[in-house]
N, C-alpha and C. Protein backbone atom coordinates (compact mmCIF):
# COMPACT_ATOMS: atom_id res chain seq x y z
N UNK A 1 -199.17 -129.00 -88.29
CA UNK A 1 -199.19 -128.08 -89.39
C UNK A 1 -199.26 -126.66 -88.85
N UNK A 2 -198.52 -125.53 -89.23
CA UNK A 2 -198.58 -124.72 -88.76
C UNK A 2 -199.18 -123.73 -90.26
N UNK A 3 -199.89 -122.55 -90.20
CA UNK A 3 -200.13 -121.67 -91.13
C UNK A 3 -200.52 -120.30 -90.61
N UNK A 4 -200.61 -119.60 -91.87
CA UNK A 4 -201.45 -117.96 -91.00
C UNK A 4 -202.50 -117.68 -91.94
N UNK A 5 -203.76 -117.75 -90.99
CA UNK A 5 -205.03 -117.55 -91.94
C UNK A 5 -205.39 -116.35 -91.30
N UNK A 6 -206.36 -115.45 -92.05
CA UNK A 6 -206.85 -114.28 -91.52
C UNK A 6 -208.32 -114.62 -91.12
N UNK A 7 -208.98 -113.46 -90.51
CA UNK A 7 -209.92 -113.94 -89.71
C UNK A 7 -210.34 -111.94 -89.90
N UNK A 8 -211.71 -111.41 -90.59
CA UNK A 8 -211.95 -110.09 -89.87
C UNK A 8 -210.34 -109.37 -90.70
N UNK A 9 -209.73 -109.87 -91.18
CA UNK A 9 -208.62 -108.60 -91.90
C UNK A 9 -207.34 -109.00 -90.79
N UNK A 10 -207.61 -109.86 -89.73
CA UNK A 10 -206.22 -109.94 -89.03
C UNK A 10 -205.87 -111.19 -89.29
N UNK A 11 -203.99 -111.13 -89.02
CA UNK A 11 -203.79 -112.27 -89.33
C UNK A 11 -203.80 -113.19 -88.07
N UNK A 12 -203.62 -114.30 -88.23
CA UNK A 12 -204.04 -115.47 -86.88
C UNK A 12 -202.37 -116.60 -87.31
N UNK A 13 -201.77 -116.76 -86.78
CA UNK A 13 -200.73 -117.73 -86.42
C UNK A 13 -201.66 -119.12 -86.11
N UNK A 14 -201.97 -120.31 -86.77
CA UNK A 14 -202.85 -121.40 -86.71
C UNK A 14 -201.87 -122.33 -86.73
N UNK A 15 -201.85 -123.24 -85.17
CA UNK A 15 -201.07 -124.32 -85.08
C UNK A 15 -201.80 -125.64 -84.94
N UNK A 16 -202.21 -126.58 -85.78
CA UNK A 16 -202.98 -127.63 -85.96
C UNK A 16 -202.35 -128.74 -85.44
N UNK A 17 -202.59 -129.35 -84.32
CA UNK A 17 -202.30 -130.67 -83.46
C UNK A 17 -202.81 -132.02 -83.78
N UNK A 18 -204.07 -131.54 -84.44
CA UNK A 18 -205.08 -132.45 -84.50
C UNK A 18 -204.50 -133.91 -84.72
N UNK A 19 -204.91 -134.99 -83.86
CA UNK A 19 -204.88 -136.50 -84.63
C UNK A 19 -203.01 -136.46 -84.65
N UNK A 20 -201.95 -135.86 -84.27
CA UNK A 20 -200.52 -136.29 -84.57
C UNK A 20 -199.82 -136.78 -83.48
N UNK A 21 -199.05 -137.89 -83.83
CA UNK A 21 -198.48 -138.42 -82.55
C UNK A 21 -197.79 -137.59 -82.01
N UNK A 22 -196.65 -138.22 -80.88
CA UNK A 22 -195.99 -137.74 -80.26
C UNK A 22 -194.83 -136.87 -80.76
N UNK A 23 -194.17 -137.89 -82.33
CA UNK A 23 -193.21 -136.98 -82.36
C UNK A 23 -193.66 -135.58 -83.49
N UNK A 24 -194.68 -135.41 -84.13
CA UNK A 24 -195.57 -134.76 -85.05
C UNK A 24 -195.68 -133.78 -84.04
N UNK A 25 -196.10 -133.99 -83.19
CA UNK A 25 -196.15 -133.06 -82.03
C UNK A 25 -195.24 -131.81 -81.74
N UNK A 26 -193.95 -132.77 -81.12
CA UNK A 26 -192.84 -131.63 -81.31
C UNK A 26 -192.05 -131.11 -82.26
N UNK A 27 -192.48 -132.13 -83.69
CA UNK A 27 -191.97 -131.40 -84.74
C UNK A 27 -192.74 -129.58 -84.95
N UNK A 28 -193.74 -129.85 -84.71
CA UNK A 28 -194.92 -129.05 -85.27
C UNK A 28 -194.63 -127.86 -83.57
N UNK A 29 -194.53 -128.07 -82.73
CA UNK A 29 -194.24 -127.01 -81.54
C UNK A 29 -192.98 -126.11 -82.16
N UNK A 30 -192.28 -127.00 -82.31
CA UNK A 30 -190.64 -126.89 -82.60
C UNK A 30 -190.62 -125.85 -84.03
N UNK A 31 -191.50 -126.40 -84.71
CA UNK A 31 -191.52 -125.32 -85.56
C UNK A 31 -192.19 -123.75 -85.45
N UNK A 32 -193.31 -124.17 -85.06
CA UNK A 32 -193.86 -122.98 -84.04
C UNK A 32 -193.18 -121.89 -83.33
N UNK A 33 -192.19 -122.94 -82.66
CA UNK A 33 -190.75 -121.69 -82.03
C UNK A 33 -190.26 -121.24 -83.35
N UNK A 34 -189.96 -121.36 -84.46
CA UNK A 34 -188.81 -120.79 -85.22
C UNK A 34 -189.59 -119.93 -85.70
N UNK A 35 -191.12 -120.37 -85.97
CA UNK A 35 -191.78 -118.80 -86.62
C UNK A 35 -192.19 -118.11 -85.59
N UNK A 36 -192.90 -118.08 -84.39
CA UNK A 36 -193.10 -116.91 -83.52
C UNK A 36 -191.76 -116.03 -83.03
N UNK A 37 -190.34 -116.62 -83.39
CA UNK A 37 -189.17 -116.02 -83.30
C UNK A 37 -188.95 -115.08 -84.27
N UNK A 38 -189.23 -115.83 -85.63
CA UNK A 38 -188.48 -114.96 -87.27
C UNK A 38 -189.64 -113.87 -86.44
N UNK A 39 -191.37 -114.20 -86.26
CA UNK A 39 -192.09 -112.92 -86.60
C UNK A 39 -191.46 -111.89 -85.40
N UNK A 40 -190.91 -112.01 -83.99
CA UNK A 40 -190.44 -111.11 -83.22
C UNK A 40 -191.29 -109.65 -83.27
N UNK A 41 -192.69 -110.02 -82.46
CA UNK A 41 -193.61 -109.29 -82.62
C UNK A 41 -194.83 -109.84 -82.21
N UNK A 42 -195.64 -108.74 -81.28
CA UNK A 42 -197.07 -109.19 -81.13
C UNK A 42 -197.64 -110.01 -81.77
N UNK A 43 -198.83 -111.10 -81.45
CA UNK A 43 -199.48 -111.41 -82.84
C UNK A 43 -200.76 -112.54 -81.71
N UNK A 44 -201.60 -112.70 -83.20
CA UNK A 44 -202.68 -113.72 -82.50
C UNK A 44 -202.18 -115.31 -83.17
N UNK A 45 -202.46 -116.11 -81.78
CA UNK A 45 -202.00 -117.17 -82.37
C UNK A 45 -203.47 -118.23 -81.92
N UNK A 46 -203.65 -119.45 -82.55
CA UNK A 46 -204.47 -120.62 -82.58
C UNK A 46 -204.20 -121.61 -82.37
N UNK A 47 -204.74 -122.47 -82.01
CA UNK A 47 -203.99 -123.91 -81.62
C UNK A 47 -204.83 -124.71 -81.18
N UNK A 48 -205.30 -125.71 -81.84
CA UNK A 48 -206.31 -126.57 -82.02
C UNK A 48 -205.45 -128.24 -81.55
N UNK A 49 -205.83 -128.35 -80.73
CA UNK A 49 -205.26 -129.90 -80.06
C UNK A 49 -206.50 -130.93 -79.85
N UNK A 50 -207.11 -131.01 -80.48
CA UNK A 50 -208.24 -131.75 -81.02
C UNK A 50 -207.65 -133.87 -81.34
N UNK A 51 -208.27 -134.36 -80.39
CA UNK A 51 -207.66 -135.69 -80.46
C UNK A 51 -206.34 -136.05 -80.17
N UNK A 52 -205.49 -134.80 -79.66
CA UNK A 52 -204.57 -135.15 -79.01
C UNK A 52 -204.20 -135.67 -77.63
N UNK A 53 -202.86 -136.24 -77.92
CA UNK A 53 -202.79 -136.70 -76.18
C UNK A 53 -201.38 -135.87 -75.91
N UNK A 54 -201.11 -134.95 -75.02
CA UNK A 54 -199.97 -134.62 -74.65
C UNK A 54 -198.96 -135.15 -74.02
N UNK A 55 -197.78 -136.04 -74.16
CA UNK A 55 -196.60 -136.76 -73.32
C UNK A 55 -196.12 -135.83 -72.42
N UNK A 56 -195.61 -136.81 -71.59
CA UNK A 56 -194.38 -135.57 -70.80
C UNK A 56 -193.62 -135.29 -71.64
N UNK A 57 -193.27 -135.86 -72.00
CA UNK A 57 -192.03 -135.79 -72.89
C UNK A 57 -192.26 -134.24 -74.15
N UNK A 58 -193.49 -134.17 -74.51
CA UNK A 58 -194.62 -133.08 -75.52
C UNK A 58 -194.19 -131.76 -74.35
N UNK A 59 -195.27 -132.18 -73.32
CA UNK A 59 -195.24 -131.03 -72.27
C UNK A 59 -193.59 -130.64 -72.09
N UNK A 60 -192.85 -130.92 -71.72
CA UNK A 60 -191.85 -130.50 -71.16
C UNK A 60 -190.93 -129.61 -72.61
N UNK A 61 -190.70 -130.03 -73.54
CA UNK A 61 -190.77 -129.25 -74.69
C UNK A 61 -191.76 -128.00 -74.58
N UNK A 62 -193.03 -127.89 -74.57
CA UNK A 62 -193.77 -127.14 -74.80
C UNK A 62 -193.04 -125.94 -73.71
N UNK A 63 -192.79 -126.42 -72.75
CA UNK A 63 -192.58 -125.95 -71.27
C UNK A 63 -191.31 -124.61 -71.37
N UNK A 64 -190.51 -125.18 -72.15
CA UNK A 64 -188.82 -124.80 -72.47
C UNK A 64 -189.23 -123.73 -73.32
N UNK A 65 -189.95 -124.06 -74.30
CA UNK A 65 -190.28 -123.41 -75.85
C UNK A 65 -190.86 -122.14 -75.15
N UNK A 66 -191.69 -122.44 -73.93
CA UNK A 66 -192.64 -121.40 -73.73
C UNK A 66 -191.16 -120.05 -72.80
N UNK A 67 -190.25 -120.56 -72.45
CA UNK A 67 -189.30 -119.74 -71.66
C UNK A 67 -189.08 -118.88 -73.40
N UNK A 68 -188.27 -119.36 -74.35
CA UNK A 68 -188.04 -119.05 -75.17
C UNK A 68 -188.85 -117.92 -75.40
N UNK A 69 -189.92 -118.06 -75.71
CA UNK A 69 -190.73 -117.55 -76.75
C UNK A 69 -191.78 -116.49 -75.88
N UNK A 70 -191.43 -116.22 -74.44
CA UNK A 70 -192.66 -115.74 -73.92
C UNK A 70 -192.35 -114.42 -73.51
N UNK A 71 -191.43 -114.03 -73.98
CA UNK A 71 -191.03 -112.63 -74.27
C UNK A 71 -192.16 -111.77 -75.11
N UNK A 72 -191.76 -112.34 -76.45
CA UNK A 72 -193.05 -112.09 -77.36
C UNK A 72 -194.26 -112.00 -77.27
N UNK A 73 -195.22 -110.62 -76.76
CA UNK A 73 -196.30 -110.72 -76.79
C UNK A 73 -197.23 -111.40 -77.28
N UNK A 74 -198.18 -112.52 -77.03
CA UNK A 74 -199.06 -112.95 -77.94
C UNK A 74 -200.65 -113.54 -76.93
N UNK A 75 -201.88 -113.21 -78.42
CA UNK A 75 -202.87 -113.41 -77.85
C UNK A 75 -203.47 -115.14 -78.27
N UNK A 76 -203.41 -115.90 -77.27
CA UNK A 76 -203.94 -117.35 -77.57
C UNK A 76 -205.21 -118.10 -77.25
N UNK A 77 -205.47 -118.68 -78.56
CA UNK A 77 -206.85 -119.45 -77.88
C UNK A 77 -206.61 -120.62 -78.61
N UNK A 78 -206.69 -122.01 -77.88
CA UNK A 78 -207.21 -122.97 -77.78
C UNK A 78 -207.95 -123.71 -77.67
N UNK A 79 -208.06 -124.95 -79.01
CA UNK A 79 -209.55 -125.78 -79.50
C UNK A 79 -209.37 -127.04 -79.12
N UNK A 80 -210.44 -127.87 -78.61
CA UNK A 80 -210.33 -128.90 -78.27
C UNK A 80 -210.05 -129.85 -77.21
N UNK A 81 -209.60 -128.77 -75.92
CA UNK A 81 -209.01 -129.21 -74.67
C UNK A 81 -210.47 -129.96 -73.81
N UNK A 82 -210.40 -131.75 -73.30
CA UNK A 82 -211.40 -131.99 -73.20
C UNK A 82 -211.75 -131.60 -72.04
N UNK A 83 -212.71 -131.42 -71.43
CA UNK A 83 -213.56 -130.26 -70.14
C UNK A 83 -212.65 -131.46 -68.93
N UNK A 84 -212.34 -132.53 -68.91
CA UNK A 84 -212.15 -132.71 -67.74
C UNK A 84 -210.48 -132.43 -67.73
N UNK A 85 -209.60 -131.95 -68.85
CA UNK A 85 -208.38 -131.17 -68.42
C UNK A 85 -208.41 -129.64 -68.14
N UNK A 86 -209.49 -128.85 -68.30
CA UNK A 86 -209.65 -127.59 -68.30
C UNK A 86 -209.28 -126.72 -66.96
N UNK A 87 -210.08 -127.33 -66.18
CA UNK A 87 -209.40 -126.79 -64.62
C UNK A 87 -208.26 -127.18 -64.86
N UNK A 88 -207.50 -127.68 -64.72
CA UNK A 88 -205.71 -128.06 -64.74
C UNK A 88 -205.22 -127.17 -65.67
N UNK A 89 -205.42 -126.76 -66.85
CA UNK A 89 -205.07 -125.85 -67.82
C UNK A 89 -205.06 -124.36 -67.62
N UNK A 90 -206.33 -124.04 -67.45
CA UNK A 90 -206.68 -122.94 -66.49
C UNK A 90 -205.91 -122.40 -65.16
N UNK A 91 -205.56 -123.44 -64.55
CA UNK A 91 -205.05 -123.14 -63.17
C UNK A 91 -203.42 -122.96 -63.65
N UNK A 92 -203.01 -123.42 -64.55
CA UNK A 92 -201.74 -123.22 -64.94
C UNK A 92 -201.35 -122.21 -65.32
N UNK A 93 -202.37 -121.96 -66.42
CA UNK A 93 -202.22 -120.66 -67.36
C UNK A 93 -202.58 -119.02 -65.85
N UNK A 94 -203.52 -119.13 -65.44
CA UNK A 94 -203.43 -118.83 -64.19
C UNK A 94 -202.08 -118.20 -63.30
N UNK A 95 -201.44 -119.20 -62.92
CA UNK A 95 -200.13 -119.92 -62.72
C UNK A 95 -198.89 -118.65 -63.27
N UNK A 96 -198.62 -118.54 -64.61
CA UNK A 96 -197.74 -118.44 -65.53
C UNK A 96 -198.17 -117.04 -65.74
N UNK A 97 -199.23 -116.32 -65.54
CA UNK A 97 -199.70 -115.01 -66.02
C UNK A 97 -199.74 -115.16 -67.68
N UNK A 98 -200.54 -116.29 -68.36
CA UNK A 98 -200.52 -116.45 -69.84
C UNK A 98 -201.70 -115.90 -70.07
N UNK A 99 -201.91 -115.92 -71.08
CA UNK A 99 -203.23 -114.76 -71.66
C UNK A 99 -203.83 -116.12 -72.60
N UNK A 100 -203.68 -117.62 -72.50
CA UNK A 100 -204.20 -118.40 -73.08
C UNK A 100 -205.71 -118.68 -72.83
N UNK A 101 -206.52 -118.66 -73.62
CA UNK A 101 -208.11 -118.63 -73.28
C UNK A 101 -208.69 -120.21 -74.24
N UNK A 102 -209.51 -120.66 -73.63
CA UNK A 102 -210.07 -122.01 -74.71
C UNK A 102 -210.67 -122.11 -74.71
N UNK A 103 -211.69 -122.92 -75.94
CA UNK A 103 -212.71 -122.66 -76.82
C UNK A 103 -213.48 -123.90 -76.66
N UNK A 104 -214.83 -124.06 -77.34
CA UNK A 104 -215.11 -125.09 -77.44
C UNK A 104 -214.93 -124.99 -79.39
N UNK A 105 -214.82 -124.62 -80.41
CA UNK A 105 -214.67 -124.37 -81.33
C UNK A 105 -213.74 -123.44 -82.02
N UNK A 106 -213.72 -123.25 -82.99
CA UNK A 106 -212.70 -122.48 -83.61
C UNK A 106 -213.14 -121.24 -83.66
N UNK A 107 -214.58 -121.12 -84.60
CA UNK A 107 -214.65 -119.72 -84.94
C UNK A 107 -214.68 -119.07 -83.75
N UNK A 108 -215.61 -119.25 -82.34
CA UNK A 108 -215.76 -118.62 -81.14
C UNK A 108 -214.06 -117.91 -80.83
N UNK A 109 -213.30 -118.86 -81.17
CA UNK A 109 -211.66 -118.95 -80.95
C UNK A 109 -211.34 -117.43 -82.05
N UNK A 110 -211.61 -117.67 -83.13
CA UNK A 110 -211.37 -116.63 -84.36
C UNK A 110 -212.10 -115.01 -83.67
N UNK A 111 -213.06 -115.32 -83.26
CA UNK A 111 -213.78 -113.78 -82.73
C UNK A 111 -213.29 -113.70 -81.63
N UNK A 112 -213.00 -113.87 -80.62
CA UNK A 112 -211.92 -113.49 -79.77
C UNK A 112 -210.40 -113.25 -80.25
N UNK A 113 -210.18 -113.68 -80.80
CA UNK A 113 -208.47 -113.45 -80.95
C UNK A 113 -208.43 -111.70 -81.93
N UNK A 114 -209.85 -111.61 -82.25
CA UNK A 114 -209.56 -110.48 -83.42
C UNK A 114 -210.31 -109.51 -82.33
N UNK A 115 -210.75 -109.75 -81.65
CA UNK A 115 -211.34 -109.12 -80.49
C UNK A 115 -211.05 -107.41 -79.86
């Protein structure tokens, strides 16, 4: 599910993973690309992967999407990543020069992104 909730008067780009299989997954990324494209513009985005499992098949999409789309300035935080993928995530984002930061919760996630 993708939406834009505000948070503090800003708006937040909220991409909900939670609990969806594999192909829910890249429907829901996939859509993600078409709106961080239409908006073509800075922005804060969210993304809660809570009970998910990522495929290669997920990742490697995500991977492509991210060439696409990483033009576009944006500030990210992430909910739900469990502590023993975090170093690996970290070291990636690291990696990539991404500005992705993760949470153990949302709101912590909401006061940073408006930060």
């Amino acid at each position: 599910m993708i939406a834009t909730i505000n948070h503090q008067g800003k708006e937040i780009l909220y991409i909900d993973y939670r609990n969806l299989g594999d192909d829910e997954m890249i429907d829901t990324i996939n859509q993600m690309r078409e709106k961080v494209l239409a908006l073509n513009k800075p922005h804060l985005r969210l993304v809660n992967v809570s009970g998910t499992n990522a495929s290669a098949r997920f990742r490697t999409q995500m991977r492509q999407i991210g060439k696409e789309i990483g033009h576009i300035p944006s500030k990210v935080a992430i909910v739900g990543v469990p502590t023993s993928k975090r170093v690996v995530i970290n070291a990636y984002n690291v990696m990539i020069g991404g500005k992705m930061k993760l949470f153990d919760n949302e709101e912590d996630a909401k006061v940073y992104l408006v930060s």
